[in-house]
Protein backbone atom coordinates (compact mmCIF):
# COMPACT_ATOMS: atom_id res chain seq x y z
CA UNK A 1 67.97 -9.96 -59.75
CA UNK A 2 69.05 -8.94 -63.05
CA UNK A 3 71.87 -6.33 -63.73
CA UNK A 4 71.09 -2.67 -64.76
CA UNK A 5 72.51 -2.41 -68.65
CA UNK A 6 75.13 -0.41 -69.43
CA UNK A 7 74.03 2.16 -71.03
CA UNK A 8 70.97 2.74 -68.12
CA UNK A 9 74.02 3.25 -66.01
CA UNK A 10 75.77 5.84 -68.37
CA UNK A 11 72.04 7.86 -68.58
CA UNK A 12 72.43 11.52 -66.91
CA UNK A 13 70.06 11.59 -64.77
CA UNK A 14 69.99 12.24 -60.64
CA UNK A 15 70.38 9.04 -59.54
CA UNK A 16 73.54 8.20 -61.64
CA UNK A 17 74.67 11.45 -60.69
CA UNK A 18 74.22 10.79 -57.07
CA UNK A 19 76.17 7.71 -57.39
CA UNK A 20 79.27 9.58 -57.83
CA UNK A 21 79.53 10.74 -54.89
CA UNK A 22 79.75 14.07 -53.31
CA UNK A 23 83.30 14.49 -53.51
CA UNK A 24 83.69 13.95 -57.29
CA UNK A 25 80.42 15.96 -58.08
CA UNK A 26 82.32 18.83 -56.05
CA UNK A 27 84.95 18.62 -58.10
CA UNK A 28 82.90 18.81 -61.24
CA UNK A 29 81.13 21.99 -60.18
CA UNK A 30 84.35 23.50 -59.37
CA UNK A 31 85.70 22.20 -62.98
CA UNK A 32 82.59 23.61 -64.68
CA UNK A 33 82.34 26.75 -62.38
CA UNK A 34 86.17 27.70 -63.79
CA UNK A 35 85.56 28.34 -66.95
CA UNK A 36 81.79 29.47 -66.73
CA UNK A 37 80.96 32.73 -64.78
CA UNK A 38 77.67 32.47 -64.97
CA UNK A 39 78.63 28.99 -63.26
CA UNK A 40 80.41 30.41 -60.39
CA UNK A 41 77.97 32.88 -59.46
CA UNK A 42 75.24 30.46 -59.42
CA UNK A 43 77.38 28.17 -57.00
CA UNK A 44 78.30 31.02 -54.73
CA UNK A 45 74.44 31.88 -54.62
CA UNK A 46 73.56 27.98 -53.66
CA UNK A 47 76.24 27.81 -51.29
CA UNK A 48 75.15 31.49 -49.44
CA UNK A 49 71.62 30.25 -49.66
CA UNK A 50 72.94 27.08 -46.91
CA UNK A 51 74.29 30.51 -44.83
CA UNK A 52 71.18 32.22 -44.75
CA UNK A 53 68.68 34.92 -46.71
CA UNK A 54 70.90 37.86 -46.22
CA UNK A 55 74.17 36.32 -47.68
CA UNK A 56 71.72 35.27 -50.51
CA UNK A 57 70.27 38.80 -50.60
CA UNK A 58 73.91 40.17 -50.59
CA UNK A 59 75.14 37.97 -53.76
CA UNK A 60 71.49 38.55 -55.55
CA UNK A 61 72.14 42.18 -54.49
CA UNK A 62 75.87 42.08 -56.53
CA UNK A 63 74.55 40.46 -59.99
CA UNK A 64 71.60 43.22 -59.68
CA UNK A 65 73.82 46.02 -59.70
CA UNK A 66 76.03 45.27 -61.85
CA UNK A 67 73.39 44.52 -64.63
CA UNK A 68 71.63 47.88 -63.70
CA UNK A 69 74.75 49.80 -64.05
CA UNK A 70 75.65 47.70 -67.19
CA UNK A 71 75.53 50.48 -70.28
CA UNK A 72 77.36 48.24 -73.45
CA UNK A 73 74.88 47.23 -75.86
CA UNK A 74 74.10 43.77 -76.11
CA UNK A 75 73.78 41.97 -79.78
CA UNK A 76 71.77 39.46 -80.62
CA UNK A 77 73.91 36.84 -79.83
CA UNK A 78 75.16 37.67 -76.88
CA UNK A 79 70.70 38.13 -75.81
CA UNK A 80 70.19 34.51 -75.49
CA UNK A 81 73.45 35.01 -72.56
CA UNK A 82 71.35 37.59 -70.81
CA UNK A 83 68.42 36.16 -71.17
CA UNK A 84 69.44 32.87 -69.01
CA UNK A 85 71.54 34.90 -66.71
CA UNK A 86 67.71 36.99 -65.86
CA UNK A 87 66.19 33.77 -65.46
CA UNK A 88 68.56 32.38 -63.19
CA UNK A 89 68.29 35.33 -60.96
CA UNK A 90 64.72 35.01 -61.11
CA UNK A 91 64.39 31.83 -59.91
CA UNK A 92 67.09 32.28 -56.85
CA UNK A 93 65.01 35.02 -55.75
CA UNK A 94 61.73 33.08 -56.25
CA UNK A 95 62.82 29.16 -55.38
CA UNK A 96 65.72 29.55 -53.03
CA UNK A 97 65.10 33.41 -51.23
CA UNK A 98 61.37 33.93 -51.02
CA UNK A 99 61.04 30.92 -48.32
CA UNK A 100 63.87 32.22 -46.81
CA UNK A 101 63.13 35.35 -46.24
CA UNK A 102 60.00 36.94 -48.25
CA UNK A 103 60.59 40.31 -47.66
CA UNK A 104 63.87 40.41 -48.63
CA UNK A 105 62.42 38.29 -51.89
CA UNK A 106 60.13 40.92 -52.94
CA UNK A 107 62.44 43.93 -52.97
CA UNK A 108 65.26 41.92 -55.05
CA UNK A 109 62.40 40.80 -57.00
CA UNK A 110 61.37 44.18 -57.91
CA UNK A 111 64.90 45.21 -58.36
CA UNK A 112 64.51 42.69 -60.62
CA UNK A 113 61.62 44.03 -62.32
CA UNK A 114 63.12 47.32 -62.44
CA UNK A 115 66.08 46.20 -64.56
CA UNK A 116 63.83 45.96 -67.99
CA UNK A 117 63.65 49.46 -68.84
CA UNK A 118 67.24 49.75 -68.85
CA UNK A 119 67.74 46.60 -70.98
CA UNK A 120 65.31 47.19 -73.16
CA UNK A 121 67.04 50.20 -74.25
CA UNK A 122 70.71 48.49 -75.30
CA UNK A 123 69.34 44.76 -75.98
CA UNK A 124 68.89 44.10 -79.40
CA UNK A 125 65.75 41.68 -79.33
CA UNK A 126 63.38 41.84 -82.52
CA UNK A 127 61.61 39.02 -81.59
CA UNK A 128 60.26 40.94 -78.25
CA UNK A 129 61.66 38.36 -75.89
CA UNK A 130 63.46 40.13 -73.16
CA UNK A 131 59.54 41.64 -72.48
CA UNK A 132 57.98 38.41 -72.99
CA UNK A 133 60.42 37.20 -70.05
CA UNK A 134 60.01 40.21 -67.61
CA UNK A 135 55.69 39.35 -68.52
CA UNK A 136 55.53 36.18 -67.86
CA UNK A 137 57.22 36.89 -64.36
CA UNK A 138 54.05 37.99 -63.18
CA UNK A 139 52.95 35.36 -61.77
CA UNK A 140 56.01 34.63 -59.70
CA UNK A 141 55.54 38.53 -58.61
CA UNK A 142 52.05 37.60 -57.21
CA UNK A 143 53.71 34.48 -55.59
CA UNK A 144 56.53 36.30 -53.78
CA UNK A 145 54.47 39.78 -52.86
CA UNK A 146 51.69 37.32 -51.40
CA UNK A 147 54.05 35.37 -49.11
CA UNK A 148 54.92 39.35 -48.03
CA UNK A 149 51.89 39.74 -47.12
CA UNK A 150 49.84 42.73 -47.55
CA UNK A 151 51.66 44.53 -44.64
CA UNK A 152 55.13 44.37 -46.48
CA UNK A 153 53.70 43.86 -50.13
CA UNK A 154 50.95 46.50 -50.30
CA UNK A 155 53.20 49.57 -49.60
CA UNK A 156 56.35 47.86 -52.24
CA UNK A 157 53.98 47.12 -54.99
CA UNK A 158 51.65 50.83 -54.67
CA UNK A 159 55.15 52.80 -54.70
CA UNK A 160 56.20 51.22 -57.99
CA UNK A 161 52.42 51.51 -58.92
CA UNK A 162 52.57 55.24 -58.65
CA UNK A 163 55.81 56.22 -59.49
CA UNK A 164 56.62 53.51 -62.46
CA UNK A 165 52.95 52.82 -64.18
CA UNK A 166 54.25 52.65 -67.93
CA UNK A 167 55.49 48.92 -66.75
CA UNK A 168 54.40 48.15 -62.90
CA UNK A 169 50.98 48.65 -64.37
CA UNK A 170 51.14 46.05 -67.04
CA UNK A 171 52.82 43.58 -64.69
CA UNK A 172 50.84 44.28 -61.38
CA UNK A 173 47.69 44.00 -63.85
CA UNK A 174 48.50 40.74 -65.41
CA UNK A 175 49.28 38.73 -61.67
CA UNK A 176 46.16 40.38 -60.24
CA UNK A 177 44.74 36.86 -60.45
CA UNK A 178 47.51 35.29 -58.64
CA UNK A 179 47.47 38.14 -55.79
CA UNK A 180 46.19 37.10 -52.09
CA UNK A 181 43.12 38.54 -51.56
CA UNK A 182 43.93 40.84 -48.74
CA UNK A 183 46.60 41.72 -50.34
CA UNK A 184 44.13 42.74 -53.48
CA UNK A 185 42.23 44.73 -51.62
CA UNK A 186 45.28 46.58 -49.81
CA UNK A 187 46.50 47.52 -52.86
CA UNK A 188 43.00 49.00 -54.18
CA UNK A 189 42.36 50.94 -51.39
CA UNK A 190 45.76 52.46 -51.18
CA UNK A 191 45.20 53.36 -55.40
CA UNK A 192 41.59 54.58 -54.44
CA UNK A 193 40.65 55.78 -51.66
CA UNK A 194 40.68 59.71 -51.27
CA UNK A 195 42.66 59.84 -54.47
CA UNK A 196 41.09 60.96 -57.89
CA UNK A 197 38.63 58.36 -59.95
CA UNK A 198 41.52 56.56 -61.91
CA UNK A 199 41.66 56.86 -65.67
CA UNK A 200 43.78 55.49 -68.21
CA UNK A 201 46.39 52.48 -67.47
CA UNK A 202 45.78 52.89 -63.79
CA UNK A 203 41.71 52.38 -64.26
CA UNK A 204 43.16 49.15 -65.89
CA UNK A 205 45.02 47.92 -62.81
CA UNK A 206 42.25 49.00 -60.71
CA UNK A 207 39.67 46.65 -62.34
CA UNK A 208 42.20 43.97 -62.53
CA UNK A 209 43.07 44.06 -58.75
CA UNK A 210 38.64 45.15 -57.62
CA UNK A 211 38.08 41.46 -59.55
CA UNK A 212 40.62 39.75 -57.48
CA UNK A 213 39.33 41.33 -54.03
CA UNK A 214 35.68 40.70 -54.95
CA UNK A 215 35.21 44.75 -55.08
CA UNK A 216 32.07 45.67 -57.67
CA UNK A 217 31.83 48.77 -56.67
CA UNK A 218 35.74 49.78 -56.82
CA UNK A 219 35.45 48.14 -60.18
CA UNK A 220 32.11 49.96 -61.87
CA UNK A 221 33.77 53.07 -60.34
CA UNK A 222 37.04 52.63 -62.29
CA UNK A 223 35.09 52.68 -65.62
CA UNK A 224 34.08 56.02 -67.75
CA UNK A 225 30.67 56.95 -67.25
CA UNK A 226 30.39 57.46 -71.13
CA UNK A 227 31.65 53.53 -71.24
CA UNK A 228 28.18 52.29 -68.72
CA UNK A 229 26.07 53.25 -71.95
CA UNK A 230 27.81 51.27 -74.32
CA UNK A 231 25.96 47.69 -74.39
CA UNK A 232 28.43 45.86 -74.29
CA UNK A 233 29.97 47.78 -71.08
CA UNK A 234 26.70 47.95 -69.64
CA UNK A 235 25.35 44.63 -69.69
CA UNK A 236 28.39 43.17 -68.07
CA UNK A 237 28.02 46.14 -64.84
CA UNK A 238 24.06 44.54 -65.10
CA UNK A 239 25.82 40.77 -64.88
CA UNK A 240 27.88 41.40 -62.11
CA UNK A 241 25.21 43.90 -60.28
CA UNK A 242 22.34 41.26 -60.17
CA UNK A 243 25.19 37.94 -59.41
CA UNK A 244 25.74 39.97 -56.47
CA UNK A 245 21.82 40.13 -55.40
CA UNK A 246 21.36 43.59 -56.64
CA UNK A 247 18.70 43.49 -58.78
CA UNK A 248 17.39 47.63 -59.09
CA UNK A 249 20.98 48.78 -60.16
CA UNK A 250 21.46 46.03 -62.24
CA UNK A 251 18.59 46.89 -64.32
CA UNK A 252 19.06 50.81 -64.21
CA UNK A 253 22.68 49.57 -65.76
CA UNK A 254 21.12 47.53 -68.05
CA UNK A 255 18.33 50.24 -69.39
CA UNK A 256 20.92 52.88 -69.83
CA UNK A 257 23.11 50.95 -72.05
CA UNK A 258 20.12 49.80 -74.18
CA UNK A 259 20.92 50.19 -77.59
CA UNK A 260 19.05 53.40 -79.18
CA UNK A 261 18.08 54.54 -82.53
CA UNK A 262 20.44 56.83 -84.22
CA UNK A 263 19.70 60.52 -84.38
CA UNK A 264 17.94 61.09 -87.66
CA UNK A 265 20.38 63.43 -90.17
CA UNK A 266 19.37 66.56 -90.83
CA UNK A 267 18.41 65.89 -94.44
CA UNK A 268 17.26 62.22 -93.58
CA UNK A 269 14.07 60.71 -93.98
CA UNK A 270 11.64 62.18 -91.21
CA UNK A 271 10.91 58.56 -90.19
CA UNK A 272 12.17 57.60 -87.57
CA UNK A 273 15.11 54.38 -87.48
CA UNK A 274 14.39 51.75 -85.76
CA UNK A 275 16.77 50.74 -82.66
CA UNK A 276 19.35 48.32 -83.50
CA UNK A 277 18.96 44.34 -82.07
CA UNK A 278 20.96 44.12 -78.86
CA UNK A 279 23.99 42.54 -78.71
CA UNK A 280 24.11 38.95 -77.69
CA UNK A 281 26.27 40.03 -74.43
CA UNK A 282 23.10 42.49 -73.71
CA UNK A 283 20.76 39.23 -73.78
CA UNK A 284 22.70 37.16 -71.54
CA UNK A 285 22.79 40.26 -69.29
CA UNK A 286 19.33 41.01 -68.99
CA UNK A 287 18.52 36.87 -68.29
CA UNK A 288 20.56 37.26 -65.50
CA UNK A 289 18.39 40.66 -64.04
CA UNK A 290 15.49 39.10 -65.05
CA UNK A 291 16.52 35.77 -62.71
CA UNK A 292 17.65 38.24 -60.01
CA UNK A 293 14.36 40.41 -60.26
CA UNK A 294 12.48 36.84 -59.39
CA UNK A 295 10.45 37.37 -63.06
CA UNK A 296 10.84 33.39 -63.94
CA UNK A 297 8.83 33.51 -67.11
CA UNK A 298 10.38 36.31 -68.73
CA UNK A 299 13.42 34.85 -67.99
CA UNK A 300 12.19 31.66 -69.90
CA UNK A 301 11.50 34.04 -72.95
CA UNK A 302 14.50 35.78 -72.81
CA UNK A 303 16.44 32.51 -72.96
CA UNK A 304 14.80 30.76 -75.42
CA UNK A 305 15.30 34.42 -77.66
CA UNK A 306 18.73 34.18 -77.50
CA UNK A 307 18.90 30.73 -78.47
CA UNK A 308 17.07 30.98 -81.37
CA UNK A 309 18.65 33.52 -82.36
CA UNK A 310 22.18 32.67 -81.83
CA UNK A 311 22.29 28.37 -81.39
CA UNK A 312 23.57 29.03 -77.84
CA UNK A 313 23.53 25.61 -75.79
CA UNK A 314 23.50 27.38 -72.44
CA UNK A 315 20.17 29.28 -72.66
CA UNK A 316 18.58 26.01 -74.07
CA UNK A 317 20.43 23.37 -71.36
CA UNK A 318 18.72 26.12 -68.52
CA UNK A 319 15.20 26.30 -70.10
CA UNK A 320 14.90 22.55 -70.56
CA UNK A 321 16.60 21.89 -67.21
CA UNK A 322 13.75 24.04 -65.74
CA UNK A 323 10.89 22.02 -67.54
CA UNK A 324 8.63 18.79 -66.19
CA UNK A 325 8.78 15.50 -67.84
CA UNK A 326 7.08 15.52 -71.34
CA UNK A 327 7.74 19.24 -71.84
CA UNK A 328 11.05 18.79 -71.38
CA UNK A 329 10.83 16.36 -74.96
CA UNK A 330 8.41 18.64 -76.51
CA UNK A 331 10.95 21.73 -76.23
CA UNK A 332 14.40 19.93 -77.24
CA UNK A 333 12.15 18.56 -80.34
CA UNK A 334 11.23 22.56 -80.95
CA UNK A 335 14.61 23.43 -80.63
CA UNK A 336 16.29 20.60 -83.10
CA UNK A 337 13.64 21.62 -85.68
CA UNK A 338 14.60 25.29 -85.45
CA UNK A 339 18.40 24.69 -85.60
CA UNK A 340 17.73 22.45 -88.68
CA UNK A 341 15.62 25.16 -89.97
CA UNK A 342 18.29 27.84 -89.16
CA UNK A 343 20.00 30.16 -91.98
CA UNK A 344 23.25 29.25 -91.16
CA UNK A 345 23.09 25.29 -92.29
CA UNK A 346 26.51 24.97 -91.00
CA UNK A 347 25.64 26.54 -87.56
CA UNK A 348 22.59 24.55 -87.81
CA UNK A 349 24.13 20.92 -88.25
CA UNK A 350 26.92 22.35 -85.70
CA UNK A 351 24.57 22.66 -83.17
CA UNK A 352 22.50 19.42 -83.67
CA UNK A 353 26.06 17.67 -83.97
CA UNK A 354 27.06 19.15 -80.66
CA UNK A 355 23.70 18.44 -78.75
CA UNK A 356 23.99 15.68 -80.10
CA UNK A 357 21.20 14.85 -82.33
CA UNK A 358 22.69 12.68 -84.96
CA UNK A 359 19.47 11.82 -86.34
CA UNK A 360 18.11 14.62 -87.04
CA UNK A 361 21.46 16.15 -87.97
CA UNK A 362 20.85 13.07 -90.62
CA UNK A 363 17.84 14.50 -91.85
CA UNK A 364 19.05 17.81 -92.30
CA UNK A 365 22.37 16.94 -94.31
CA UNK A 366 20.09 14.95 -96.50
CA UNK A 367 17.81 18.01 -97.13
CA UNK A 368 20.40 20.89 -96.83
CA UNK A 369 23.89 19.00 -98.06
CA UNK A 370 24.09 21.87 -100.34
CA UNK A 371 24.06 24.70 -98.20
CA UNK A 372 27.00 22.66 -95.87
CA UNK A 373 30.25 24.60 -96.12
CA UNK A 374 32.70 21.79 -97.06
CA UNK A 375 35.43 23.99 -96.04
CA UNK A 376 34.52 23.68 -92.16
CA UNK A 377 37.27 21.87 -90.19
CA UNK A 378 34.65 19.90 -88.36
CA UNK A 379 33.23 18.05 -91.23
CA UNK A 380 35.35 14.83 -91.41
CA UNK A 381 34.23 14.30 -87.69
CA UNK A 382 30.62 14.76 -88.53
CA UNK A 383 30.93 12.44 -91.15
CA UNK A 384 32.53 9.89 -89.04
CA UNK A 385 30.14 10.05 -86.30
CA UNK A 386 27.25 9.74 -88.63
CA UNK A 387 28.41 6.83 -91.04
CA UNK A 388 27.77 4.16 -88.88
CA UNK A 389 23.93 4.32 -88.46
CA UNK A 390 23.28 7.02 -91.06
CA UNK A 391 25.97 6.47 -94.02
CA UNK A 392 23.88 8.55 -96.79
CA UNK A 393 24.20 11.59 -94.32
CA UNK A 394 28.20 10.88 -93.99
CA UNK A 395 28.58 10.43 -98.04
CA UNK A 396 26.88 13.56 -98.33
CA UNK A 397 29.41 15.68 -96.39
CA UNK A 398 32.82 13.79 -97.33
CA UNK A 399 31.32 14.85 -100.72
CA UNK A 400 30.99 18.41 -100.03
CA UNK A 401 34.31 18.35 -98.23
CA UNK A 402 35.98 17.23 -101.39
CA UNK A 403 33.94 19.74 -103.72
CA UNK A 404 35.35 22.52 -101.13
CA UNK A 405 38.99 21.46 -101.11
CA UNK A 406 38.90 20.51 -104.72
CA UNK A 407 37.43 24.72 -105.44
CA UNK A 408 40.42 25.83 -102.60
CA UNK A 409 42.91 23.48 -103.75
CA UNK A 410 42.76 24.27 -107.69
CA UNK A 411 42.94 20.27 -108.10
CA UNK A 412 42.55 16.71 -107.01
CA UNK A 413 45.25 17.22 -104.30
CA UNK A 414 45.89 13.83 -102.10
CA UNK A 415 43.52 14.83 -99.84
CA UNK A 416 40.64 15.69 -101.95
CA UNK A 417 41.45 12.28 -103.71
CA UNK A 418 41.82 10.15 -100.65
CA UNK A 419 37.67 11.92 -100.26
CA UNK A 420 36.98 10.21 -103.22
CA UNK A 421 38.08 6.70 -101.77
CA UNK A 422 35.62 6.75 -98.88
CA UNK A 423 32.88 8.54 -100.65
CA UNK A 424 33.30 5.50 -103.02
CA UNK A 425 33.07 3.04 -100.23
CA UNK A 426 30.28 4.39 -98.62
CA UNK A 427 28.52 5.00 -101.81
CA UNK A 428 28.99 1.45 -102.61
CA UNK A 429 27.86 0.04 -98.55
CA UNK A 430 24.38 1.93 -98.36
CA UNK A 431 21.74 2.62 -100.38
CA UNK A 432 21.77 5.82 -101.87
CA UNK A 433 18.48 7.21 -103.06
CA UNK A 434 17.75 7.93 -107.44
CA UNK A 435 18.43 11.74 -106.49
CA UNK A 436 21.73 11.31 -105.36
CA UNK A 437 23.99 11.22 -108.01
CA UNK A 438 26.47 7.97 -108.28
CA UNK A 439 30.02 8.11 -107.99
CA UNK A 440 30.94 8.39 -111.43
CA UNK A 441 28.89 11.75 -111.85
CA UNK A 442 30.28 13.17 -108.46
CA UNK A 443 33.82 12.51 -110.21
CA UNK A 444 32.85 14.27 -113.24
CA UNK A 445 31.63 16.98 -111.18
CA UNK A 446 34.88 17.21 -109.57
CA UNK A 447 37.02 17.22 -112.86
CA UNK A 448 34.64 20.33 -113.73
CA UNK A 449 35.39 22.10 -111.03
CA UNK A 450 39.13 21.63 -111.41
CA UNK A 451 38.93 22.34 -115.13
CA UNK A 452 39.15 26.22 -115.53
CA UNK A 453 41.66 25.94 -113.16
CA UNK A 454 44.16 24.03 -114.37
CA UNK A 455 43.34 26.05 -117.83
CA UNK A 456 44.11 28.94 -116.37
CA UNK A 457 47.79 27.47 -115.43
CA UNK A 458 48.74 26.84 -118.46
């Protein structure tokens, strides 16, 4: 068997650690722990963790006070200090206390929680990260109030609710996802029921925590009434109403927030404007009622509206999904010919790309290469996707990415030259039709556009 190099065995890592021994890796942390206080304390927390959750709690309970009693500002380079001493406290109370002892987790956790205000108001921290810290706790909040359980949690986390919204409502908001279910819907009903509709940041939380307990109604309830005719408001109440097999409401919601004609001015014309189009979120909406209401063939019409008028895959992957053999063909060859067709070339060969349907994204670059913004990020990949069986299509658009680059760049930057190389070797591998210009004149035509530029630098 062959030995283990040297240097393998000088790696730190936990096995070469471990072969120490216990006694010498004692001594270390003892070593290290001198001269460290942030050392020692996290020692004396491991070691009262092996006692048990209430020597824990009593050490977590020490560092807690004293940073809430803490009043000496703290510079910016003493923040980065602070910062690790929060996490470390953070994670004792989530790794080491919380299966310990969860109830006793979630009230040093919110002690926790309850430190930022303080901080926030003698840390110097442009860069925002002491609150990007106490955010992205969130999710360990959810973790530990959950293990609670909605008994212990529910009361905890609707006290800080009520009496500390400004922050408790951002944080209880953003680990609504993460929240048990039952403990979700505690929470809601102790924010709701025979209390006032909720406005403002609480309406927020509400909606956050009616999603995570699978509440519509709580949720509909916590928005404005003026809000349910907005479109964009509406149609998602008429999305959620008819998911949930309630197709009447859903479309009542989705009539009243059907977009209107604006009331004529008083010195207007006296005819009368037309309505504006719906929103794209209104269309999707009123697919789904239309599904829920049972009214198949409307639905069909709906969807195949939307996607010609936005290039949507979804409503076109459902429509042909829904169609017998033949039909099926028939439809996707309608569909390719009106994204070809579209005003939007770019969308166009975007969609046809993304189907895919590199041929007749072929035919359309070699009809509509003009309209192609160059610019587009997704261009190179078209181009390399296409050269193989259609290499007249690819020239085409390493062309126009090289005309776009050589108008943003103000020259024949690396990039736009390294374009010319493979427009030049695919110009010279295929056979490019009399109308296309050769390589030569798509040079010159480069050195034109580059021209004025470089002019106008001198």
């Amino acid at each position: 068997m062959a030995k283990r190099p040297v240097t393998a065995k000088k790696t730190l890592s936990t096995a070469n650690l471990a072969a120490l021994g216990v006694d010498r890796l004692a001594d270390l942390l003892i070593e290290v722990g001198a001269g460290d206080a942030g050392w020692k304390r996290r020692l004396r927390m491991e070691l009262a963790a092996e006692v048990g959750a209430p020597d824990l709690a009593f050490e977590i309970d020490k560092r807690l006070t004293t940073l809430a009693n803490g009043r000496a500002r703290v510079s910016w380079r003493k923040r980065p200090e602070l910062l690790d001493d929060l996490r470390g406290l953070q994670r004792m109370i989530v790794d080491r206390l919380t299966p310990l002892h969860a109830k006793l987790a979630l009230d040093r956790l919110v002690m926790w929680f309850d430190l930022y205000p303080g901080l926030d108001a003698r840390v110097k921290d442009p860069k925002g990260e002491l609150a990007l810290l106490f955010d992205a706790a969130s999710s360990d909040l959810a973790t530990v109030a959950s293990a609670a359980g909605p008994d212990v949690a529910g009361p905890v986390l609707g006290e800080a609710l009520q009496t500390r919204l400004s922050e408790w409502g951002a944080w209880i908001g953003r680990g609504a996802a993460g929240l048990d279910r039952r403990l979700a819907s505690r929470l809601l009903t102790d924010l709701t029921a025979g209390r006032p509709r909720p406005t403002g940041r609480l309406a927020l939380v509400v909606r956050k925590l009616a999603d995570r307990a699978g509440d519509l109604d709580a949720w509909i309830t916590a928005l404005p009434d003026e809000e349910h005719r907005k479109p964009e408001v509406g149609a998602e109440i008429a999305r959620r109403l008819a998911q949930a097999g309630r197709a009447v409401e859903a479309r009542t919601a989705l009539e009243a927030s059907r977009p209107v004609a604006p009331e004529p001015v008083r010195w207007g014309r006296a005819r009368e404007a037309a309505p504006p189009p719906p929103p794209d979120v209104w269309l999707t909406a009123e697919i789904a009622v239309l599904d829920a209401e049972g009214r198949a063939a409307e639905a069909v019409s709906a969807r195949w509206m939307l996607f010609e008028r936005t290039l949507a895959e979804a409503p076109l992957r459902e429509v042909i999904a829904g169609l017998p053999d033949f039909e099926d063909v028939v439809a996707l060859d309608r569909a390719h010919a009106h994204a070809a067709a579209f005003p939007d070339a770019t969308k166009g060969l975007a969609f046809l790309m993304g189907w895919p349907a590199h041929r007749e994204a072929a035919t359309m670059v070699m009809s509509r290469s003009g309209e192609i913004r160059g610019s587009t990020d997704d261009v190179p990949l078209w181009a390399a996707r296409l050269e193989g069986r259609y290499p007249v299509a690819a020239l085409l658009l390493v062309r126009a990415r090289a005309r776009a680059l050589a108008r943003l760049a103000g020259g024949l930057t690396d990039e736009v030259q390294s374009l010319i190389a493979e427009a030049a070797v695919l110009g010279a591998t295929s056979d490019v039709d009399d109308d296309i210009p050769d390589h030569a004149a798509f040079v010159t035509e480069l050195e034109a556009i580059v021209a004025p530029q470089r002019r106008g630098w001198r």
